[in-house]
C-alpha atoms as a PDB file:
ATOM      1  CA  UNK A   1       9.073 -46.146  63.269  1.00  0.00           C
ATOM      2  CA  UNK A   2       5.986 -45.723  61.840  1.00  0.00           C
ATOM      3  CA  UNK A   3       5.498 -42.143  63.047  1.00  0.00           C
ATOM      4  CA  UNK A   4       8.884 -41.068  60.623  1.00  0.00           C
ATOM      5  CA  UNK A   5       7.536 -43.150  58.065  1.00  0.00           C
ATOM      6  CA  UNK A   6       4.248 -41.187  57.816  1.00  0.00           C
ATOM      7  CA  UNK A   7       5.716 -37.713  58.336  1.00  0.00           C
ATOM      8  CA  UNK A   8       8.019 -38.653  55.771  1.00  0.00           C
ATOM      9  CA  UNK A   9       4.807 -39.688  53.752  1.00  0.00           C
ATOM     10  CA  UNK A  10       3.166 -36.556  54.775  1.00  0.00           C
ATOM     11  CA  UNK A  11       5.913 -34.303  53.266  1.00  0.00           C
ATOM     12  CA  UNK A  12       6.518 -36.192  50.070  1.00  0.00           C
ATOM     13  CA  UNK A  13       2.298 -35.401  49.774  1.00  0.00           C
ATOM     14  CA  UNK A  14       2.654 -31.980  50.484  1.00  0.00           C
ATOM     15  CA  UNK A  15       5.632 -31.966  48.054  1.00  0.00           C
ATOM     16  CA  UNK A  16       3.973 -33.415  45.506  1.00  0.00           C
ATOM     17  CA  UNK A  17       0.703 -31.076  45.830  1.00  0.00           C
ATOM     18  CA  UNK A  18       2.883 -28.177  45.595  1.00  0.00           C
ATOM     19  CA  UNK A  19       4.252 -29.438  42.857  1.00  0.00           C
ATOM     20  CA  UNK A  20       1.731 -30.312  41.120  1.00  0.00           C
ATOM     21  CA  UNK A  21      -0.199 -26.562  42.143  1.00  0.00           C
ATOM     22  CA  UNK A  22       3.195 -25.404  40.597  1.00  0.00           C
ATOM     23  CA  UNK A  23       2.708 -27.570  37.268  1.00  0.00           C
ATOM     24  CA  UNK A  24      -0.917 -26.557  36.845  1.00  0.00           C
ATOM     25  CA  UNK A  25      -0.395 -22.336  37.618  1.00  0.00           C
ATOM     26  CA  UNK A  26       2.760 -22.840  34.913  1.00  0.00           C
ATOM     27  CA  UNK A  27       0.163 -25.307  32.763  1.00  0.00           C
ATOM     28  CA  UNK A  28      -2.399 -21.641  33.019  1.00  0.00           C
ATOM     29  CA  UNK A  29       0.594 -19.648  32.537  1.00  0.00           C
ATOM     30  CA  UNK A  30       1.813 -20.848  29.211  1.00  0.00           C
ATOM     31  CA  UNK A  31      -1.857 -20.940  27.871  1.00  0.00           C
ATOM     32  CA  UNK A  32      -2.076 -17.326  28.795  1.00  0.00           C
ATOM     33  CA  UNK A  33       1.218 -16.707  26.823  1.00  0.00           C
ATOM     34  CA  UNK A  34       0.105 -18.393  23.753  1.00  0.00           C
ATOM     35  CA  UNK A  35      -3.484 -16.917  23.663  1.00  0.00           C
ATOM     36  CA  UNK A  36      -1.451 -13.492  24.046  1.00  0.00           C
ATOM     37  CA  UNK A  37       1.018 -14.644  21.549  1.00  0.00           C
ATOM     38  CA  UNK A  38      -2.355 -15.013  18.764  1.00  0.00           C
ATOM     39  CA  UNK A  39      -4.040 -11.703  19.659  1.00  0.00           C
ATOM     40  CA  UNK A  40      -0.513  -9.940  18.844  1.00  0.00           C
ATOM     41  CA  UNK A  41      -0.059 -12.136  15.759  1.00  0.00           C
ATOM     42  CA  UNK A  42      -4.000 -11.182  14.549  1.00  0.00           C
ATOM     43  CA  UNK A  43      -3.551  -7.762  15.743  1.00  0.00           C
ATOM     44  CA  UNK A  44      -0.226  -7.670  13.972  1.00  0.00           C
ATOM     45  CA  UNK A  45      -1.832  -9.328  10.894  1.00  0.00           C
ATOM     46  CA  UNK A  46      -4.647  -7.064  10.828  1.00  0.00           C
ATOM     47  CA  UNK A  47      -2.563  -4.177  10.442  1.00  0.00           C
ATOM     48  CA  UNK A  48      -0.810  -5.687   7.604  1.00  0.00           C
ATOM     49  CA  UNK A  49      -4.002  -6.368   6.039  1.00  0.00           C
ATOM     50  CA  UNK A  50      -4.714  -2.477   6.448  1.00  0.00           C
ATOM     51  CA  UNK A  51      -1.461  -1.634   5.364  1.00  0.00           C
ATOM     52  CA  UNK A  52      -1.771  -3.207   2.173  1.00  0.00           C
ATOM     53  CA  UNK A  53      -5.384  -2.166   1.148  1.00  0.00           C
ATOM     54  CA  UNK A  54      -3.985   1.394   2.078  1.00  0.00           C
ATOM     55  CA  UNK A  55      -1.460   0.847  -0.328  1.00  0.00           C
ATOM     56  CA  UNK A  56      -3.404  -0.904  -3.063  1.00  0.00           C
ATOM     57  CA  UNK A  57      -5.868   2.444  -2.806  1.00  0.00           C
ATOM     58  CA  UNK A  58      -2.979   4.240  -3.238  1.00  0.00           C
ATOM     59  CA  UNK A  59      -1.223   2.570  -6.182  1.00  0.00           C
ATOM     60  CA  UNK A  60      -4.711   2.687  -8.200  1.00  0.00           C
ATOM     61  CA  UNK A  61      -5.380   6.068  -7.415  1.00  0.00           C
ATOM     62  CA  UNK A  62      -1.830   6.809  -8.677  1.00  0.00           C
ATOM     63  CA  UNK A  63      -2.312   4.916 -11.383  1.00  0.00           C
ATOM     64  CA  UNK A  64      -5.577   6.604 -12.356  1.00  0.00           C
ATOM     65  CA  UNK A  65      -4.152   9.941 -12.025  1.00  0.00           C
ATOM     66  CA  UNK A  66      -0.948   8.710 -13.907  1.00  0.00           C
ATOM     67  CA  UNK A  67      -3.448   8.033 -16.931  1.00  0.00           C
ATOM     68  CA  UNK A  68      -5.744  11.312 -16.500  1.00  0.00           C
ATOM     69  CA  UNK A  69      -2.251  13.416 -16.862  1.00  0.00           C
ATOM     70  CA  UNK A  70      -0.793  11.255 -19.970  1.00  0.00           C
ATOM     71  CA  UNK A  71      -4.444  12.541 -21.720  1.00  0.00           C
ATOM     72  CA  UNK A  72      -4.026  15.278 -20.973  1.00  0.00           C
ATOM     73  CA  UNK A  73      -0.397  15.705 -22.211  1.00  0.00           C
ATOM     74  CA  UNK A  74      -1.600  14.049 -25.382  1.00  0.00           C
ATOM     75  CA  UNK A  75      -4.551  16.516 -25.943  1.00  0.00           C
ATOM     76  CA  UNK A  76      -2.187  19.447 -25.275  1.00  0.00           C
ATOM     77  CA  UNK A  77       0.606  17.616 -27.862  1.00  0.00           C
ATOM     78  CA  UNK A  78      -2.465  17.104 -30.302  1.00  0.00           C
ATOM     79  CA  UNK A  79      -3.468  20.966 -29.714  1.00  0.00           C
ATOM     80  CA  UNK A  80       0.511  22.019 -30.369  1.00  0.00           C
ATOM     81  CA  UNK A  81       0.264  20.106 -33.487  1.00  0.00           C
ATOM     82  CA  UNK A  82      -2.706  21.447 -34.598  1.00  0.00           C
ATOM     83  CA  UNK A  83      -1.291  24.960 -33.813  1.00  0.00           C
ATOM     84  CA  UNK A  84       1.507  24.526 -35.756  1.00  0.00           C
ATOM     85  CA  UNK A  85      -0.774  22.934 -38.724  1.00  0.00           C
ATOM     86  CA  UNK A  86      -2.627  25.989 -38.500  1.00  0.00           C
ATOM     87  CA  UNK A  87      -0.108  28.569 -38.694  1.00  0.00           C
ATOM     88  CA  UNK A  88       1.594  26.731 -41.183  1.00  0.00           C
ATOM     89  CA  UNK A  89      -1.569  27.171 -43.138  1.00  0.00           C
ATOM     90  CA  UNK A  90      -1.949  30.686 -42.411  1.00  0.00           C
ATOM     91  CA  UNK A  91       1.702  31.616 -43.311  1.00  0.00           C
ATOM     92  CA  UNK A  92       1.386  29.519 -46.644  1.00  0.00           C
ATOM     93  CA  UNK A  93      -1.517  31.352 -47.424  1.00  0.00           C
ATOM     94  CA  UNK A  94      -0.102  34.855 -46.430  1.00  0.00           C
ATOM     95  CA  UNK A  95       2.980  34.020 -48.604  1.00  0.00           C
ATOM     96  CA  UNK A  96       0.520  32.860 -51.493  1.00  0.00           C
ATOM     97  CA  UNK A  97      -1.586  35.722 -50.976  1.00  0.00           C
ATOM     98  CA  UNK A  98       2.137  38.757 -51.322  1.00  0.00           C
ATOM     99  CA  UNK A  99       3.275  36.431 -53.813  1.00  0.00           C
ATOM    100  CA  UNK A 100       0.112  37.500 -55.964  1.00  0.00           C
ATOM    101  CA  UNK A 101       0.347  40.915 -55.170  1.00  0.00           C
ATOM    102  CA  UNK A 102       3.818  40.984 -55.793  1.00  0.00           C
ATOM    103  CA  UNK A 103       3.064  39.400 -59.013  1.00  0.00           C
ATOM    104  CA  UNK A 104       0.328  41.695 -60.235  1.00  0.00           C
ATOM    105  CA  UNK A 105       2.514  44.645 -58.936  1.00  0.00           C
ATOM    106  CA  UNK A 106       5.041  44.068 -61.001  1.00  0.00           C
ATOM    107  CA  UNK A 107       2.758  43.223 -64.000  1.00  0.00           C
ATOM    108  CA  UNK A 108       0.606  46.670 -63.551  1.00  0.00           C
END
């Protein structure tokens, strides 16, 4: 009886060893998988990071340019309106100017 006893021994041993072997490789397995998991997360991360300084650069340079074409619309406004002043001027001066010939025509 003793000779079942320690074969039965012997494979509740060897059953446990393998299971343990079988804990330990699924123990390495899962670290493996998280460790993986973080260098996708960072990588994934990373490139968000990237993404959004892209898009900050972006939005000020837009921004900037935005600003550089509104002066630019307001000098060329400004230059209209001083145009327009000027012929104004010009035309006032024309019609001041006939008006006095006119004037001194009809007189002479």
């Amino acid at each position: 009886m003793a000779q079942p006893e320690q074969n039965g021994l012997y494979g509740l041993q060897t059953e446990n060893r393998h299971l343990q072997e079988m804990i330990g490789a699924l123990r390495s397995e899962m670290e493996k998988m998280r460790i993986g998991e973080q260098e996708r997360l960072q990588h994934a991360l990373a490139a968000v990071h990237e993404e959004v300084g892209h898009l900050r650069e972006m939005t000020i340079a837009l921004r900037e340019e935005m600003e550089r074409q509104k002066v630019r619309e307001e000098e060329k406004l400004r230059a209209a309106e001083q145009a327009g002043r000027d012929e104004a001027r010009q035309l006032q001066e024309m019609i001041r100017t006939m008006r006095e010939t006119l004037e001194r025509y009809e007189k002479g």
